[in-house]
Protein backbone atom coordinates (compact mmCIF):
# COMPACT_ATOMS: atom_id res chain seq x y z
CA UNK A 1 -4.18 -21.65 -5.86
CA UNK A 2 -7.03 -19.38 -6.69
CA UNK A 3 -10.43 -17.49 -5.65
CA UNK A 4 -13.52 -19.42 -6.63
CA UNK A 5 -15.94 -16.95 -5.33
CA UNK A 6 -15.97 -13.60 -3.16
CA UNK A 7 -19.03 -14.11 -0.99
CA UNK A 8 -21.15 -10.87 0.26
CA UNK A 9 -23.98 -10.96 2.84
CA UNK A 10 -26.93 -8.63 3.29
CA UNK A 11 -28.33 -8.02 6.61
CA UNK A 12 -31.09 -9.65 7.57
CA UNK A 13 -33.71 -10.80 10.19
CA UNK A 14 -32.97 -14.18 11.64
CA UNK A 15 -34.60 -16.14 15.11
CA UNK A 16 -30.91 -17.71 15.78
CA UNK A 17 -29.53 -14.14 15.85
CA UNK A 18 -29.45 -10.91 18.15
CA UNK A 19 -31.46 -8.68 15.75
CA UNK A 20 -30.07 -8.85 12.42
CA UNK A 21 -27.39 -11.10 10.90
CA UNK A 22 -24.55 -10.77 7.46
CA UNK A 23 -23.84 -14.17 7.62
CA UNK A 24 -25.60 -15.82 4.99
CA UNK A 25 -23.33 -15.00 2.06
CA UNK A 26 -23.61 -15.53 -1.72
CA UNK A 27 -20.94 -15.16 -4.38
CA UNK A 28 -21.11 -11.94 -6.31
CA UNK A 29 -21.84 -11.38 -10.05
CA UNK A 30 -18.60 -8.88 -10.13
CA UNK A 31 -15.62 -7.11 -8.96
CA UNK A 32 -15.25 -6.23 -5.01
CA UNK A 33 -13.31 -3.57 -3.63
CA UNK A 34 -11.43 -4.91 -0.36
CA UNK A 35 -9.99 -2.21 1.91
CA UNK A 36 -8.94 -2.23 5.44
CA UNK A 37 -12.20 -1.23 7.22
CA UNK A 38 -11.10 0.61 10.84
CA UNK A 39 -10.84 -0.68 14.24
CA UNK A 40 -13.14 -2.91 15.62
CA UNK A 41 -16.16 -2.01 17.24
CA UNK A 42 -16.25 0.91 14.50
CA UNK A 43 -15.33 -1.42 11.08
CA UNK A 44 -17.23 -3.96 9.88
CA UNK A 45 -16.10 -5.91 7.16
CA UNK A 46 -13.46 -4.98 4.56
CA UNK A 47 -15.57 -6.05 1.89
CA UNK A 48 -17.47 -3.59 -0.10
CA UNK A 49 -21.11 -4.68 0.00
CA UNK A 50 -20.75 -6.81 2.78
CA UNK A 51 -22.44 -6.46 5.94
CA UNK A 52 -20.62 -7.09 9.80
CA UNK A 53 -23.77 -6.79 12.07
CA UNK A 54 -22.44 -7.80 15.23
CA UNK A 55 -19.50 -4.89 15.78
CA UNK A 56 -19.23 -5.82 18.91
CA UNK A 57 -17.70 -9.59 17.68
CA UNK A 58 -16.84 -9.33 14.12
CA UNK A 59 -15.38 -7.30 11.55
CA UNK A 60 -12.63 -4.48 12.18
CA UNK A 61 -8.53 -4.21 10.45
CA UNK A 62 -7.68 -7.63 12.20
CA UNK A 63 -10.42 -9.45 10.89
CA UNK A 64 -11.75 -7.76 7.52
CA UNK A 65 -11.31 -10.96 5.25
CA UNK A 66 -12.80 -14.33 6.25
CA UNK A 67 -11.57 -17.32 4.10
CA UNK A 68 -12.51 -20.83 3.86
CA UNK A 69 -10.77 -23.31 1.76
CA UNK A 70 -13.60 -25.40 -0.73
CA UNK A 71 -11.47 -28.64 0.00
CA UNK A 72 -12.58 -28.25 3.82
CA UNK A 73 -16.36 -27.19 2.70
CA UNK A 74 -16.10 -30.68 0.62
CA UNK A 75 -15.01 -32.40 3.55
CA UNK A 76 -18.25 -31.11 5.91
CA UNK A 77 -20.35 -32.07 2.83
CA UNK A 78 -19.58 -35.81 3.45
CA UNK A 79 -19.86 -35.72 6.68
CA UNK A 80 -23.21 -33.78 7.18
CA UNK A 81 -24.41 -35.51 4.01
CA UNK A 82 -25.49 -31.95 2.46
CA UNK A 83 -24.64 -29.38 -0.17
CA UNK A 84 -22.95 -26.37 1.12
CA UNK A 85 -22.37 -23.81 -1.45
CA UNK A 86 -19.57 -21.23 -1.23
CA UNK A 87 -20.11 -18.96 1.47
CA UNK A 88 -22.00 -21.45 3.46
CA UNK A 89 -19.67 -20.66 6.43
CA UNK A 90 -20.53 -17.15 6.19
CA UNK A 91 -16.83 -16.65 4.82
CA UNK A 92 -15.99 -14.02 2.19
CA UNK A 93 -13.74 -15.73 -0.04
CA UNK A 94 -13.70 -19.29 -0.91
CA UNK A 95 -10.43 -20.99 -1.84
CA UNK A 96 -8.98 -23.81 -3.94
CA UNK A 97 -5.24 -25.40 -4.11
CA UNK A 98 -4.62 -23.14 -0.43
CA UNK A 99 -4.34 -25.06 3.13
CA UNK A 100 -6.58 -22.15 4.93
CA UNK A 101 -6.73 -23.70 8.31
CA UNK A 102 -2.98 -25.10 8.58
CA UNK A 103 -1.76 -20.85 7.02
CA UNK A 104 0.50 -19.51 9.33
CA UNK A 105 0.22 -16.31 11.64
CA UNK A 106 1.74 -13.71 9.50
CA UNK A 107 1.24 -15.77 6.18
CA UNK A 108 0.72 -13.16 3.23
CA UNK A 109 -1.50 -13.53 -0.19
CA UNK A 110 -2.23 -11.77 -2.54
CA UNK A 111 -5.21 -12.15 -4.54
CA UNK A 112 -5.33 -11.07 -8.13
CA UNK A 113 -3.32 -8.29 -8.75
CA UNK A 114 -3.25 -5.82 -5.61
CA UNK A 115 -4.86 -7.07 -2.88
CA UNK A 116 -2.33 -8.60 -0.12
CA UNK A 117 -3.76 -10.25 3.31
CA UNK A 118 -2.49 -10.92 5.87
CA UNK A 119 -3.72 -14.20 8.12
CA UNK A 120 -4.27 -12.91 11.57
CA UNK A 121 -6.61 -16.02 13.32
CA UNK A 122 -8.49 -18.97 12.97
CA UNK A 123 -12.56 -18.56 13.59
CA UNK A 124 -14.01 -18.69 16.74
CA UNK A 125 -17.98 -20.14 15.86
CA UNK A 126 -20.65 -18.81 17.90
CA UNK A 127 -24.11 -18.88 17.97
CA UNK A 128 -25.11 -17.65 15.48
CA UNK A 129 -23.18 -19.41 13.15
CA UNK A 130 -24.64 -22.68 14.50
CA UNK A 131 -28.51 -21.40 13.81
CA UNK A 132 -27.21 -20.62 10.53
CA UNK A 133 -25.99 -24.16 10.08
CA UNK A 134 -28.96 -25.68 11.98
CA UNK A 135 -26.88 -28.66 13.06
CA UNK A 136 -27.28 -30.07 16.47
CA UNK A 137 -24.12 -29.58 18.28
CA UNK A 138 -22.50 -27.80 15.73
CA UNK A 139 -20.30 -25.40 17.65
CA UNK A 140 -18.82 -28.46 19.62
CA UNK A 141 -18.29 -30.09 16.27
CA UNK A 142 -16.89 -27.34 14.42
CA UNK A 143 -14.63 -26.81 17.20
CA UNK A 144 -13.18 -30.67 17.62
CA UNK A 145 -12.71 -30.28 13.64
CA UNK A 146 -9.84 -27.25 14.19
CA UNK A 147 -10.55 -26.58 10.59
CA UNK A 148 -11.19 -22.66 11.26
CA UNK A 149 -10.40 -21.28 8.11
CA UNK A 150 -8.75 -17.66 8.82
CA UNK A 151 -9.22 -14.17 9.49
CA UNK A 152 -7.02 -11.96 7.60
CA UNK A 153 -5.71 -7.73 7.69
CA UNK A 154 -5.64 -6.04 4.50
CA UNK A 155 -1.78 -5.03 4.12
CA UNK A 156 -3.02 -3.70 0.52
CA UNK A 157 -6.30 -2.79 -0.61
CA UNK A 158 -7.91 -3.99 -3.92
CA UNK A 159 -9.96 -5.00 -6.69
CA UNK A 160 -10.93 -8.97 -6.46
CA UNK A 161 -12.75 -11.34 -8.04
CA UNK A 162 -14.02 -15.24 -8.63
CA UNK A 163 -11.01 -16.68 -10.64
CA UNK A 164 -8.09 -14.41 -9.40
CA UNK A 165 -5.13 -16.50 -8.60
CA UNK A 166 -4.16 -16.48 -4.85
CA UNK A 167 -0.20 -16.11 -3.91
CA UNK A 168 1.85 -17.01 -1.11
CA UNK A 169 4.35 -13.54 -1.32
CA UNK A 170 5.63 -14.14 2.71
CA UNK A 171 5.51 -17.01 5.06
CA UNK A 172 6.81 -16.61 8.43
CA UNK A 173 9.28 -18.84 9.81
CA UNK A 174 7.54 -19.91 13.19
CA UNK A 175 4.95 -22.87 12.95
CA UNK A 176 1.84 -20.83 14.89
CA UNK A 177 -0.73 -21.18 12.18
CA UNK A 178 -4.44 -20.43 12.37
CA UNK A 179 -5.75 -24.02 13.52
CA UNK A 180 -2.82 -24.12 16.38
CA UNK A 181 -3.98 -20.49 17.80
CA UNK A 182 -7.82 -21.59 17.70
CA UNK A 183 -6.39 -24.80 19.65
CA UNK A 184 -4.78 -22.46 21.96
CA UNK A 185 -7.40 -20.33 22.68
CA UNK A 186 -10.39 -22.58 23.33
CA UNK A 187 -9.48 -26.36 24.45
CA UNK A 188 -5.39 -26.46 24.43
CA UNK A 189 -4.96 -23.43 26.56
CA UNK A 190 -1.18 -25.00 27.32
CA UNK A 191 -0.32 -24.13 23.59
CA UNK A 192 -1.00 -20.29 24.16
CA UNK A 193 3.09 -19.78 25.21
CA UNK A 194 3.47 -21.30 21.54
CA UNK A 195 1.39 -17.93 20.15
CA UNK A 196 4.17 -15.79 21.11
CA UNK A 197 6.25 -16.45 18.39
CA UNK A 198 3.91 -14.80 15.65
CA UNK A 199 4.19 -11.72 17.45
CA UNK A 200 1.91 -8.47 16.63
CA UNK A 201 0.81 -10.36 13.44
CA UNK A 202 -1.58 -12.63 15.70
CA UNK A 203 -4.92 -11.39 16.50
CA UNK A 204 -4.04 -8.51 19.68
CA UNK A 205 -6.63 -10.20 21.28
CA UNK A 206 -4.97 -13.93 21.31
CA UNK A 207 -1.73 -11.86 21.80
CA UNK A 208 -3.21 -10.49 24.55
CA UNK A 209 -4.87 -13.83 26.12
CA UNK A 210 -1.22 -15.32 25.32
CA UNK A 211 0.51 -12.65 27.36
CA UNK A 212 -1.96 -12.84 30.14
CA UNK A 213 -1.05 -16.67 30.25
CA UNK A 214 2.20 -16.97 30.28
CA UNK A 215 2.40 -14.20 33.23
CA UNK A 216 0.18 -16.40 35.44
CA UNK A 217 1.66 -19.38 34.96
CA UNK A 218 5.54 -17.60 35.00
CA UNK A 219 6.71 -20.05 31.66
């Protein structure tokens, strides 16, 4: 399991976005600091020299990190019948020998030798990632695949870099991973009693939704 690239956006002008956009991300040459970067609204992205645009959406402690595994990238190759370099998906790391999607809640890495992570979520696409694409349908699409890749806390800050092996240090017990709570939280909404088992690891606001759920439907 290891890091192929660390991806790193810029902001920048786009028609399919609300003023100005990070998502179109390309590997960098070097080493990238990774710290936890505040609450959201206030913290963008935990990367150093990576740009959150939308505060309002993205970024903040519980989702600092976006990883998506190459083997899924691969997969959307085929079936859109283009390349997709890493970062394509706008995500920050790109992965190799690591099921991103299928991590669980709670699931810990760490990446070379002092960064740890923590996977909070799956990716909820929007907009703006489908102009970015420029597929028709594309939100629809991405979400029938489930493949979400994952958001992910910084436990530990560090130093990363294309190359750096990636380690599985803690794996929870329960079976919520990051494609089950995306299920739950946009077309399954009967899973969302399942969330509750990852406890404050998950995403507060699928915790929340979860909560909300099961105390209007009394399960």
């Amino acid at each position: 399991m290891k890091l192929l690239t660390v991806n790193l956006g810029r902001p920048e002008a786009a028609a399919y976005a609300d003023g100005l956009t990070g998502i179109d991300k390309r590997p960098a040459d070097g080493p990238v600091r990774v710290t936890d970067p505040g609450p959201k609204g206030i913290g963008g992205s935990g990367l150093a020299g990576d740009s959150v645009c939308d505060l309002r959406h993205h970024g903040g402690s519980d989702q600092a990190v976006y990883a998506f595994a190459r083997e899924e990238l691969d997969s959307w190759e085929k079936e859109l019948g283009r390349p997709l370099p890493n970062g394509s998906f706008g995500e920050n790391l790109t992965t190799s020998g690591i099921s991103v999607s299928h991590a669980r809640i709670g699931e810990r890495w760490r990446v070379g030798d002092e960064l740890v992570l923590e996977v909070t979520a799956g990716r909820i696409p929007c907009r703006t990632f489908a102009g970015h694409l420029d597929e028709r349908g594309w939100v629809k699409r991405f979400t029938r695949e489930a493949a979400t890749g994952a958001y992910l806390r910084v436990i530990e800050p560090g130093t990363i870099r294309a190359g750096d092996p990636v380690e599985i240090v803690h794996r929870p017990d329960h079976e919520v991973t990051a494609a089950l709570q995306f299920r739950a939280v946009t077309t399954e909404r009967d899973l969302l009693p399942r969330l509750l088992a990852a406890g404050p690891a998950l995403h507060p606001e699928a915790l929340r939704k979860a909560r909300e759920y099961v105390a209007a439907q009394g399960v």
